[in-house]
C-alpha atoms as a PDB file:
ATOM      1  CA  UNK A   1     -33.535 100.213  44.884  1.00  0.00           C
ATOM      2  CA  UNK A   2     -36.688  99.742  42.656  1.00  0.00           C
ATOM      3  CA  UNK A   3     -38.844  96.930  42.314  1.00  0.00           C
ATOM      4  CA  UNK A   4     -37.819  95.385  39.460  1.00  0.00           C
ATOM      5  CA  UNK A   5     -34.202  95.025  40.950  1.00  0.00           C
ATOM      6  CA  UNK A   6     -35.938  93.713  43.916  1.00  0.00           C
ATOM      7  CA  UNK A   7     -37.769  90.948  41.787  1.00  0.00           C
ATOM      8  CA  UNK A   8     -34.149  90.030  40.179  1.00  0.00           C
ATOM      9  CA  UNK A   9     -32.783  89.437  43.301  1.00  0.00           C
ATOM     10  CA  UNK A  10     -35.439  87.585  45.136  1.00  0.00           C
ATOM     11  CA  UNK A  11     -35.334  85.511  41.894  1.00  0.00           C
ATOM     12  CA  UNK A  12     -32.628  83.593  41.802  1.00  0.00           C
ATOM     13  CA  UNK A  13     -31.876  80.832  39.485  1.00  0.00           C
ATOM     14  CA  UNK A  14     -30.649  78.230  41.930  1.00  0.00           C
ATOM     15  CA  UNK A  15     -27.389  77.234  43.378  1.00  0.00           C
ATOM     16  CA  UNK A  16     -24.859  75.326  40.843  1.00  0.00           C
ATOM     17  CA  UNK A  17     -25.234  72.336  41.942  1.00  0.00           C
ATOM     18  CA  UNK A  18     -29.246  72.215  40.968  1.00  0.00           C
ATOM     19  CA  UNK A  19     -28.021  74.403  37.726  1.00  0.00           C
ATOM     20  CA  UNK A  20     -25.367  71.329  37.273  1.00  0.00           C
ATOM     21  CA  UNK A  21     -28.084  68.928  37.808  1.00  0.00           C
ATOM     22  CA  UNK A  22     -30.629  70.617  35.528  1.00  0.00           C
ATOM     23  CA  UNK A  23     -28.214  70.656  32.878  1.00  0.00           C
ATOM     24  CA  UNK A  24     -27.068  66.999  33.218  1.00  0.00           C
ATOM     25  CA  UNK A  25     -31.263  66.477  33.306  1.00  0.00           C
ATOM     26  CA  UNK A  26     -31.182  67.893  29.882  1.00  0.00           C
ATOM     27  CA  UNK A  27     -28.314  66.592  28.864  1.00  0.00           C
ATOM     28  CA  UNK A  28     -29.467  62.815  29.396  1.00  0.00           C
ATOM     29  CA  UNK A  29     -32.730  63.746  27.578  1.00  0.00           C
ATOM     30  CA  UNK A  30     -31.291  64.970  24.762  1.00  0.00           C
ATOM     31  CA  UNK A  31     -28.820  61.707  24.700  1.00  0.00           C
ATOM     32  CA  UNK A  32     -31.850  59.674  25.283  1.00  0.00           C
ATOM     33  CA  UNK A  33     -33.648  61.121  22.343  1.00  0.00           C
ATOM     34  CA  UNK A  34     -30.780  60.517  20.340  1.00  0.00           C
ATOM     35  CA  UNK A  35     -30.428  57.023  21.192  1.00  0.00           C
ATOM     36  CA  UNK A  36     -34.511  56.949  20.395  1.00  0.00           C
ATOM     37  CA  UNK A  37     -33.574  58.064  16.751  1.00  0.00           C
ATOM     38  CA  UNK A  38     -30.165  55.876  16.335  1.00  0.00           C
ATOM     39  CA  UNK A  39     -32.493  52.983  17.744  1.00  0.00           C
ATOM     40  CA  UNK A  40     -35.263  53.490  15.162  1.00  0.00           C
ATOM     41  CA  UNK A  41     -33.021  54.096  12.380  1.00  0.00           C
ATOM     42  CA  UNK A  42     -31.058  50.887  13.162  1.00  0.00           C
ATOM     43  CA  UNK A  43     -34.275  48.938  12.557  1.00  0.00           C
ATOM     44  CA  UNK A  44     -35.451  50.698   9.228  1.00  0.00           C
ATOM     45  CA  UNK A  45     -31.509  49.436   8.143  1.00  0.00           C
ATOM     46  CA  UNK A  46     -32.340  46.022   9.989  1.00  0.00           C
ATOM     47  CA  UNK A  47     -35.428  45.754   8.633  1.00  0.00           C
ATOM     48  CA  UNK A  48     -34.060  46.802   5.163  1.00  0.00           C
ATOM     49  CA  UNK A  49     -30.821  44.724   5.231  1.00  0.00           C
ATOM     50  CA  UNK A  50     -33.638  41.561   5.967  1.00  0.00           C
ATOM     51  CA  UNK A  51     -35.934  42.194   3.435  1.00  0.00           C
ATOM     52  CA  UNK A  52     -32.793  42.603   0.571  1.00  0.00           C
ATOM     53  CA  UNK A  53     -31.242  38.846   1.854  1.00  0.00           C
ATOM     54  CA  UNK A  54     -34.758  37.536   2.068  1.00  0.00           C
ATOM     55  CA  UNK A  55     -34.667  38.852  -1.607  1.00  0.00           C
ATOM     56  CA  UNK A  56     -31.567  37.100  -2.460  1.00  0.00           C
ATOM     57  CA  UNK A  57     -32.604  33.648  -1.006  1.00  0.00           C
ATOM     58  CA  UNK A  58     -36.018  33.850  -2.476  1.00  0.00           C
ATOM     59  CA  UNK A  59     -34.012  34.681  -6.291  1.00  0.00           C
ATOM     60  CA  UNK A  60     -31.348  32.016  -5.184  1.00  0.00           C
ATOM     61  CA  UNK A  61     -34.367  29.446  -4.447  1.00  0.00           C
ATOM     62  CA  UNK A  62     -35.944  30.038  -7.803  1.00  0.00           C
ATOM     63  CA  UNK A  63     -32.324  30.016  -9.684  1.00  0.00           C
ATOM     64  CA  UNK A  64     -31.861  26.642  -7.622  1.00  0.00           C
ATOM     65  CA  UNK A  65     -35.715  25.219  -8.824  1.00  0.00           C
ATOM     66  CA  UNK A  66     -34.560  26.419 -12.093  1.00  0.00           C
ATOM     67  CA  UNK A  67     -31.521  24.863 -12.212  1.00  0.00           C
ATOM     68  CA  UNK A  68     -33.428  21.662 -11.284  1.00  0.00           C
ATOM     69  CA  UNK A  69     -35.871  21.435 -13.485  1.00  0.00           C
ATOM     70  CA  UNK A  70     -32.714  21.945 -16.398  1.00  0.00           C
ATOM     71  CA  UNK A  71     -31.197  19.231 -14.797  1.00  0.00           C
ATOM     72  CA  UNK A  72     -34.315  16.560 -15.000  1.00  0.00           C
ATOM     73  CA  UNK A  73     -34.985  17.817 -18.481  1.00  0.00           C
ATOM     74  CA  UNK A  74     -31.509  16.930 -19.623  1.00  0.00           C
ATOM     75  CA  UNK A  75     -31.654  14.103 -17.375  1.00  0.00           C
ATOM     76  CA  UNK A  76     -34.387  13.040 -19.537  1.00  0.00           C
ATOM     77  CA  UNK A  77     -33.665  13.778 -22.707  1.00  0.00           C
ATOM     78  CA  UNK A  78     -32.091  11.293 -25.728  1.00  0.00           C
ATOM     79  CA  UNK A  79     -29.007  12.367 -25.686  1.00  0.00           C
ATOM     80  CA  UNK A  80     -28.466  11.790 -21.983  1.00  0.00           C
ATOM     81  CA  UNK A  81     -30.129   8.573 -22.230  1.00  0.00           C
ATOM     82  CA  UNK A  82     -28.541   7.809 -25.737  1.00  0.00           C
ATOM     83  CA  UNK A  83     -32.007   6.834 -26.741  1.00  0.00           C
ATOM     84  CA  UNK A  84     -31.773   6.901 -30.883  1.00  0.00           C
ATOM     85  CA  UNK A  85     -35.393   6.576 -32.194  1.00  0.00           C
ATOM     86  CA  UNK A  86     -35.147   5.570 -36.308  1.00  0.00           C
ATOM     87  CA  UNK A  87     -38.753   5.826 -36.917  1.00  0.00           C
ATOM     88  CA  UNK A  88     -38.373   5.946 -40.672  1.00  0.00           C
ATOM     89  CA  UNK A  89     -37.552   3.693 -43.555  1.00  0.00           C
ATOM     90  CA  UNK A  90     -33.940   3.028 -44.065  1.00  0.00           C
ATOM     91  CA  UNK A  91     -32.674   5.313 -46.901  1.00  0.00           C
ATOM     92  CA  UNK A  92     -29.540   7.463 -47.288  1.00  0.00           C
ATOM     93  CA  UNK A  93     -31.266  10.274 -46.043  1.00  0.00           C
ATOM     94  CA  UNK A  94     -32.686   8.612 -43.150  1.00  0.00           C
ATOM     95  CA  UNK A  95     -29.291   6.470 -42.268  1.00  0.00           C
ATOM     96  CA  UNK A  96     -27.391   9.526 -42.627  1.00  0.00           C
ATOM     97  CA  UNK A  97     -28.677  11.874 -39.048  1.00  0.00           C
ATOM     98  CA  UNK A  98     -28.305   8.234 -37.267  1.00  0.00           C
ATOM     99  CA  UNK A  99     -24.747   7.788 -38.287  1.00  0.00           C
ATOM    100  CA  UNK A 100     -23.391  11.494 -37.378  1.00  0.00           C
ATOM    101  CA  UNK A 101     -25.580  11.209 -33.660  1.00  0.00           C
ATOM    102  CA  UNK A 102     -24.451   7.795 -33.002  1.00  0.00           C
ATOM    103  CA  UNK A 103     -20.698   8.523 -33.440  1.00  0.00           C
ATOM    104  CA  UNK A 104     -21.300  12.172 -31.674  1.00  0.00           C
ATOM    105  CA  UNK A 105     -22.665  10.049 -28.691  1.00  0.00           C
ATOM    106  CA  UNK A 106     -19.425   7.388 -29.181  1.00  0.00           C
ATOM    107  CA  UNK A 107     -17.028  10.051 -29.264  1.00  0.00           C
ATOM    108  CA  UNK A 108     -18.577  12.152 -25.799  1.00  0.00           C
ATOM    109  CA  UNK A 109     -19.519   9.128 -23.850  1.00  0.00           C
ATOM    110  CA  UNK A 110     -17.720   6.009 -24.899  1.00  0.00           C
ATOM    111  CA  UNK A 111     -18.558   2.523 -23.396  1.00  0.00           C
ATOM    112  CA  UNK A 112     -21.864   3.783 -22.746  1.00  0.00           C
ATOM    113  CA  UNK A 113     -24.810   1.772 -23.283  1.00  0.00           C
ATOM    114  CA  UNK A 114     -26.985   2.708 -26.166  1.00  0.00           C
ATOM    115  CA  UNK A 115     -30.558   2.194 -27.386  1.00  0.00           C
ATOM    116  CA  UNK A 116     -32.027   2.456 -30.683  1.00  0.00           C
ATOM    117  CA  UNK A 117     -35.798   2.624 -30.571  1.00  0.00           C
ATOM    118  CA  UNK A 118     -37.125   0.891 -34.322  1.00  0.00           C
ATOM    119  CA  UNK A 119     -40.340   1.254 -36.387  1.00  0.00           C
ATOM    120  CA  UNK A 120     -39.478   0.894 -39.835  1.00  0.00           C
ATOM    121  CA  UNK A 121     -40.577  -0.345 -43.158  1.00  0.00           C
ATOM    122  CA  UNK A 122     -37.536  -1.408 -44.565  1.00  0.00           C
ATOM    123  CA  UNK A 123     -35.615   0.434 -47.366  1.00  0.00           C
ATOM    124  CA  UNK A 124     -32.218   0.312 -49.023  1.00  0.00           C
ATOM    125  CA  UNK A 125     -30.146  -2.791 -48.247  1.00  0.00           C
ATOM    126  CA  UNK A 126     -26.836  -1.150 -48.831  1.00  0.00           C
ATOM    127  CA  UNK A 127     -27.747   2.070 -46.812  1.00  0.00           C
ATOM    128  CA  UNK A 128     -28.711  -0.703 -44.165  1.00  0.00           C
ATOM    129  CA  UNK A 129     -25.807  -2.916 -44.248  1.00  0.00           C
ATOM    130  CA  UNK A 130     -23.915   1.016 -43.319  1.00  0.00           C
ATOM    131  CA  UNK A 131     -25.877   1.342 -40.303  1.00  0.00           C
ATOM    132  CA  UNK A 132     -25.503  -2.002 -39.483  1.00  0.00           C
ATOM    133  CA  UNK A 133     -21.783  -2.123 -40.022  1.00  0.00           C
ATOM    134  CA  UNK A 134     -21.345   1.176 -37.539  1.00  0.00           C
ATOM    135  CA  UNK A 135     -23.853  -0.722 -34.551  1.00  0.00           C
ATOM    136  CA  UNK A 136     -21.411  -3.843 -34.806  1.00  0.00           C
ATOM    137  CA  UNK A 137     -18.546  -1.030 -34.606  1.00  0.00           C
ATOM    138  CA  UNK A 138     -19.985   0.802 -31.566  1.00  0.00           C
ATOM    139  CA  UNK A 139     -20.052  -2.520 -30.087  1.00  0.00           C
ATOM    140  CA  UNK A 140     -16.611  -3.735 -30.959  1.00  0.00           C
ATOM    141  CA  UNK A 141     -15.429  -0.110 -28.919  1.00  0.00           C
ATOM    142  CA  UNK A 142     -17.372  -1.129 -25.837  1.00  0.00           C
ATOM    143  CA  UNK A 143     -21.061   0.266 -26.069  1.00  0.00           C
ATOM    144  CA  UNK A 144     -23.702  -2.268 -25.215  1.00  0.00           C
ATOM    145  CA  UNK A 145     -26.436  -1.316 -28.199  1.00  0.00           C
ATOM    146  CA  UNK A 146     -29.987  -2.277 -27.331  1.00  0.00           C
ATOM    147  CA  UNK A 147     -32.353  -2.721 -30.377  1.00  0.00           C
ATOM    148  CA  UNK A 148     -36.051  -1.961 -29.636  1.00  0.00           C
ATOM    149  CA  UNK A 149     -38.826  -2.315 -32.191  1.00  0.00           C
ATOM    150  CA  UNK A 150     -42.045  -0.491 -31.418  1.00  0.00           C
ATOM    151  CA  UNK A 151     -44.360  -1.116 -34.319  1.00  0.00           C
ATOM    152  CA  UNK A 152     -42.132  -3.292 -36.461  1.00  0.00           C
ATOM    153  CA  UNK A 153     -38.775  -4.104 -38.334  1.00  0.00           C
ATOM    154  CA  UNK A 154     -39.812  -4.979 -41.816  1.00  0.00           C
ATOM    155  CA  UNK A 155     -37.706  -6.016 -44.429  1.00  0.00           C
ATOM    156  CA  UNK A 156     -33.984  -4.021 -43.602  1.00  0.00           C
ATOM    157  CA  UNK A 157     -35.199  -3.429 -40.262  1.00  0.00           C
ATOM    158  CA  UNK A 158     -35.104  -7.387 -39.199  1.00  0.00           C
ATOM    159  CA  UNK A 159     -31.721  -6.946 -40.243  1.00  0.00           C
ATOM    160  CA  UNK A 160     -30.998  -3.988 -38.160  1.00  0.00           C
ATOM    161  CA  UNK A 161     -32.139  -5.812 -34.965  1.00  0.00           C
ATOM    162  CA  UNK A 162     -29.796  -8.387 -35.546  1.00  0.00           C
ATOM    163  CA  UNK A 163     -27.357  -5.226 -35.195  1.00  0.00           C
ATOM    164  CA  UNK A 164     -27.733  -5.284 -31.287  1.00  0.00           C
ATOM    165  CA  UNK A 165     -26.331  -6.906 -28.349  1.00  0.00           C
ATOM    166  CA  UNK A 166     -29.662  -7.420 -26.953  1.00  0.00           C
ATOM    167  CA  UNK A 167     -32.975  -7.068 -29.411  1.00  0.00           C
ATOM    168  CA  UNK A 168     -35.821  -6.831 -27.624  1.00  0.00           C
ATOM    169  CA  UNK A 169     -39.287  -6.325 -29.213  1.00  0.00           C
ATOM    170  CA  UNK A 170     -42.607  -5.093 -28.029  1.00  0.00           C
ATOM    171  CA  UNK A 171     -45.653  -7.131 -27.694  1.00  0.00           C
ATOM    172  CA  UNK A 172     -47.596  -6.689 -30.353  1.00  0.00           C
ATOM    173  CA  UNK A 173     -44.606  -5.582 -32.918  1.00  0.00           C
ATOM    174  CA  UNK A 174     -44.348  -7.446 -35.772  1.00  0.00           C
ATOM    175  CA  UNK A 175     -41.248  -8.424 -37.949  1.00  0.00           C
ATOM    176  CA  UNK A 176     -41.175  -9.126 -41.175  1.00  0.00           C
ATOM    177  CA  UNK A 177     -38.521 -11.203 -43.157  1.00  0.00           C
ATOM    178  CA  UNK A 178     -38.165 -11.585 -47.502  1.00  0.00           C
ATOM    179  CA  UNK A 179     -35.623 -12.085 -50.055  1.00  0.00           C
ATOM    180  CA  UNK A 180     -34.533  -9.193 -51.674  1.00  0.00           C
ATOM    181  CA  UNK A 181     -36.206  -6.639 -53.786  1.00  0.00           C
ATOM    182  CA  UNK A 182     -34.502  -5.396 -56.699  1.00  0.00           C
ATOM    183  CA  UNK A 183     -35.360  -4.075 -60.185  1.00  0.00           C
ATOM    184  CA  UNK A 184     -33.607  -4.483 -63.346  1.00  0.00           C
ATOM    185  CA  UNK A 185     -33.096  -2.352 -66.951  1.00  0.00           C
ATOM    186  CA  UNK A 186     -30.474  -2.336 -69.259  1.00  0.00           C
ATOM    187  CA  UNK A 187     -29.274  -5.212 -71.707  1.00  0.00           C
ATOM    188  CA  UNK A 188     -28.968  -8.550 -71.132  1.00  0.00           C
ATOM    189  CA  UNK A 189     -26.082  -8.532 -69.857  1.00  0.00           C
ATOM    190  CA  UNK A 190     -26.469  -5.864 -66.824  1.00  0.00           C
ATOM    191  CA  UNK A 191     -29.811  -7.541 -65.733  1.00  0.00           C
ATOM    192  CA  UNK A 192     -27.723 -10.381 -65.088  1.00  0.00           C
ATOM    193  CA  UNK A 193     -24.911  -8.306 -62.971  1.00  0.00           C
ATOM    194  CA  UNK A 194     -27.892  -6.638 -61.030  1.00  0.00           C
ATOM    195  CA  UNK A 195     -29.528 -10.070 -60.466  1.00  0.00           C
ATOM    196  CA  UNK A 196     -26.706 -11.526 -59.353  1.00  0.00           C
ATOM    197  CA  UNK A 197     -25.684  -8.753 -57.093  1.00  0.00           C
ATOM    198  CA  UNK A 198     -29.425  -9.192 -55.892  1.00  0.00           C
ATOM    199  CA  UNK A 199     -28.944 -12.510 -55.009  1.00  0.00           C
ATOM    200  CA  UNK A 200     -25.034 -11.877 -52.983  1.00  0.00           C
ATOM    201  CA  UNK A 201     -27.208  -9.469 -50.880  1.00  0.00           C
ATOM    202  CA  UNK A 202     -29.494 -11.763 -50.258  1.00  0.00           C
ATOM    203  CA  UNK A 203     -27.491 -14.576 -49.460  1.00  0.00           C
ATOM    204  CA  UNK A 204     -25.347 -12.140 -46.925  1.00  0.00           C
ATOM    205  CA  UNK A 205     -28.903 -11.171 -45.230  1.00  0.00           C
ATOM    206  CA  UNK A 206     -30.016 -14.845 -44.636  1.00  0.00           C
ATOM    207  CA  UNK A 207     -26.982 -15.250 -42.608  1.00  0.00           C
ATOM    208  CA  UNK A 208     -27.150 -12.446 -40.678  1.00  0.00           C
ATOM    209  CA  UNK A 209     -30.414 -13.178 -40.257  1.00  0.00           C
ATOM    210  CA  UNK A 210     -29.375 -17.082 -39.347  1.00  0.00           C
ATOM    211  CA  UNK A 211     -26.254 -16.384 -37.208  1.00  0.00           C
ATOM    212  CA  UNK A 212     -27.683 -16.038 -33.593  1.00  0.00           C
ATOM    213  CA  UNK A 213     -31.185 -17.731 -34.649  1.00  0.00           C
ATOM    214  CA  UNK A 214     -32.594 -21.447 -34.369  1.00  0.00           C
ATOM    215  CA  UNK A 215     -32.897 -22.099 -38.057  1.00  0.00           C
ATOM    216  CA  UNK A 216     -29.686 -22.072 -40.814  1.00  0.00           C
ATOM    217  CA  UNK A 217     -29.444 -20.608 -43.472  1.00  0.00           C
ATOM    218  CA  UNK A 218     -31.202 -22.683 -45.968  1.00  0.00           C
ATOM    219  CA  UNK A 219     -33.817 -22.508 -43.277  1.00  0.00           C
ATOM    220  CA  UNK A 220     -34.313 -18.872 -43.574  1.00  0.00           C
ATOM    221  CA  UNK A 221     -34.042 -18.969 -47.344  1.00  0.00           C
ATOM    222  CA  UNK A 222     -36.576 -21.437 -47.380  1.00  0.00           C
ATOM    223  CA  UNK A 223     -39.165 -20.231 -45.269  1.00  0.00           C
ATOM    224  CA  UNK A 224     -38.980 -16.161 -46.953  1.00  0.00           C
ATOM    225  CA  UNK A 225     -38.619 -17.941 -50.093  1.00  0.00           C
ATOM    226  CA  UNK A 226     -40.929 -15.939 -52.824  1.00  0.00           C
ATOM    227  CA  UNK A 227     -43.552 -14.729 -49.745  1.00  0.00           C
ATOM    228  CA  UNK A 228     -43.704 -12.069 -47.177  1.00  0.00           C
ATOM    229  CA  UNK A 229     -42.902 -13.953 -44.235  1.00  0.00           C
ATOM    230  CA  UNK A 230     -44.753 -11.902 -41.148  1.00  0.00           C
ATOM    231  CA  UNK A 231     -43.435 -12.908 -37.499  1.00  0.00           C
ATOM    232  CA  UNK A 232     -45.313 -12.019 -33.965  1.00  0.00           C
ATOM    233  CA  UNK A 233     -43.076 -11.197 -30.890  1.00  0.00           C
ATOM    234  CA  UNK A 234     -43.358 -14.907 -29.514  1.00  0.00           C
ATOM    235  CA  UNK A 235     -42.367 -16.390 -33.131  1.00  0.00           C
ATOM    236  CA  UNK A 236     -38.937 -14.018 -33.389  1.00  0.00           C
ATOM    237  CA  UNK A 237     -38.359 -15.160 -29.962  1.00  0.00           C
ATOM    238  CA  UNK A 238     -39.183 -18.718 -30.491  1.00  0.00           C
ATOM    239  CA  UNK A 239     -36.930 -19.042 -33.544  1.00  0.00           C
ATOM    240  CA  UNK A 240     -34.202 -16.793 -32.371  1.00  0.00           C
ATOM    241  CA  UNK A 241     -34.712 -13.152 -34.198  1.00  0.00           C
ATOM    242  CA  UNK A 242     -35.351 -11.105 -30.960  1.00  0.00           C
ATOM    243  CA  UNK A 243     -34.105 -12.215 -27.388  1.00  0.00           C
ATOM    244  CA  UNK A 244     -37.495 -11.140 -25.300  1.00  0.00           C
ATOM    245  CA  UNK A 245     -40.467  -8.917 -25.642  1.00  0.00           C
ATOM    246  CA  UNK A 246     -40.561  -5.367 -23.839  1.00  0.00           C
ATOM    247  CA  UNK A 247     -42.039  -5.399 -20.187  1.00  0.00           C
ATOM    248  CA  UNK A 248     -45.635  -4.719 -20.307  1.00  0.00           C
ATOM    249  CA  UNK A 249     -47.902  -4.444 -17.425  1.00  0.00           C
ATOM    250  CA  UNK A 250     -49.831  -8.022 -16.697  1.00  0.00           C
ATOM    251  CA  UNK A 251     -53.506  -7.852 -17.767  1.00  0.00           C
ATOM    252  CA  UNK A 252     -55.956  -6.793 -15.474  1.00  0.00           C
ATOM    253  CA  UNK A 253     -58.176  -9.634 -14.066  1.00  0.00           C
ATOM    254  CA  UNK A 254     -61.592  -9.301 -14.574  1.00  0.00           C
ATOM    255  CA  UNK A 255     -64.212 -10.075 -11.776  1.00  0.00           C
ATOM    256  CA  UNK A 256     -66.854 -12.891 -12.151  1.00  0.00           C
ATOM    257  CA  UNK A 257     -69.827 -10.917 -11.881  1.00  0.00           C
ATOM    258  CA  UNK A 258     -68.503  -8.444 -14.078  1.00  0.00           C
ATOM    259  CA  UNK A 259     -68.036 -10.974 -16.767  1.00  0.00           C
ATOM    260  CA  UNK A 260     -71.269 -12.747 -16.159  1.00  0.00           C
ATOM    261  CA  UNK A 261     -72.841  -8.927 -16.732  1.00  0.00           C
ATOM    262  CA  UNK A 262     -70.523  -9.001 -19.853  1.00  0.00           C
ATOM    263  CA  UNK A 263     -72.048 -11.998 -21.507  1.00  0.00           C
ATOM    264  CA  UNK A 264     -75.795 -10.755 -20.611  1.00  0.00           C
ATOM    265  CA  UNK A 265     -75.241  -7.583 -22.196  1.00  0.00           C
ATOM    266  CA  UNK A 266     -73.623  -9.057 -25.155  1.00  0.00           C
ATOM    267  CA  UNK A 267     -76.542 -11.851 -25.434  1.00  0.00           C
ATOM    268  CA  UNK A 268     -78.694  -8.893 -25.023  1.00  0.00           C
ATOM    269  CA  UNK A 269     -77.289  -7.633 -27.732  1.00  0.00           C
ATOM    270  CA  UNK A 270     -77.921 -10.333 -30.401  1.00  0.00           C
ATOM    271  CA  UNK A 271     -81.419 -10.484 -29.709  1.00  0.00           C
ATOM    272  CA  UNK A 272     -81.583  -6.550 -30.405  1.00  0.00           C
END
């Protein structure tokens, strides 16, 4: 026998129980580094699956902030609020916008309370008396119509804050009150129509103007009579034109020393 079949024999590979047991060695390693590899890919998906639904809350949050912020600025906005503001004179043109987003605002939210916000010169008495008419009819269907002046209601606009259920005006607003303004041409004859049409408006405005006020009629005549008769927020609420004067915050109170410091300064002054 030569050597080499000597070495083969003497060489054996074990009996098959440590063959079994080397193979089942193997076998668990190569399970184990499978399980390694399922293990680690299960946390890249993990890990991946986390960041994507961190994604979607973090878009959802900021569609949700969005969202809100739509919310407060409709929240806040006229037409939520029915806020009107008629910071114009009173013409056709002006009258016209008010009427169509007054009645839109009647028609989507009825029995709501409204507010019309007023600075205005005056204007056209008939365009006026149209507005007017269509307040007393939003509050004949149930809408509680708040008349604000900011500024003042001159001329047409006293009339139109006789329009609301409750006219409030701000502290230093003024409001003014005067017979009607009207020019004539023409003959004789039309001068005299015009005049007297002048005069029917004017006798309708004095008792508007006199209905839910302290004076009458001839009262109001009387005291606009010829002159531009100019009333302060305590005077329309004194004789019955507004019913109070917007909140305002009270003055601040000034300190003693600070007004003794005042007065030196200010007697400094003259000497200079």
């Amino acid at each position: 026998m030569s050597k080499d079949n000597e070495t083969k024999t003497e060489s054996p590979k074990g009996t098959p129980d440590e063959q079994l047991k080397l193979l089942q060695i193997e076998q668990a390693q190569v399970n184990l580094n499978k399980a390694k590899r399922q293990e680690a890919q299960d946390v890249q998906v993990a890990a991946a699956e986390l960041r994507r639904v961190t994604a979607v809350a973090e878009t959802a949050e900021l569609d949700l902030a969005k969202k809100k912020r739509e919310t407060a600025r409709e929240l806040a906005s006229a037409e939520e609020n029915l806020t009107y503001t008629f910071y114009d004179g009173v013409t056709e043109e002006s009258v016209k916008p008010c009427l169509a987003e007054l009645g839109k605002w009647s028609r989507r939210f009825p029995g709501k309370p409204i507010t019309i916000i007023l600075n205005s010169p005056g204007g056209s008495v008939i365009a006026g008396l149209g507005l007017f008419d269509y307040i007393l009819k939003l509050r004949a269907d149930g809408h509680h119509v708040t008349v604000v002046v900011l500024g003042m209601a001159a001329s047409m606009g006293g009339i139109l804050l006789q329009a609301g259920d409750k006219r409030v005006v701000g502290k230093y607003s003024q409001v003014l009150i005067h017979e009607v303004s009207a020019g004539t041409s023409g003959n004789i004859q039309k001068m005299d129509d015009a005049l007297s049409f002048s005069k029917s408006l004017w006798h309708q405005l004095s008792e508007i103007l006199a209905e839910r006020s302290t004076l009458t009629v001839a009262q109001v005549r009387q005291r606009a009579l010829r002159k531009d008769w100019w009333l302060t927020s305590s005077e329309a609420i004194e004789l019955g034109f507004a019913d109070e004067i917007l909140s305002a915050p009270a003055p601040a109170k000034v300190k003693k020393g600070n007004g003794r410091k005042a007065a030196s300064a200010k007697a400094r002054a003259k000497k200079s």
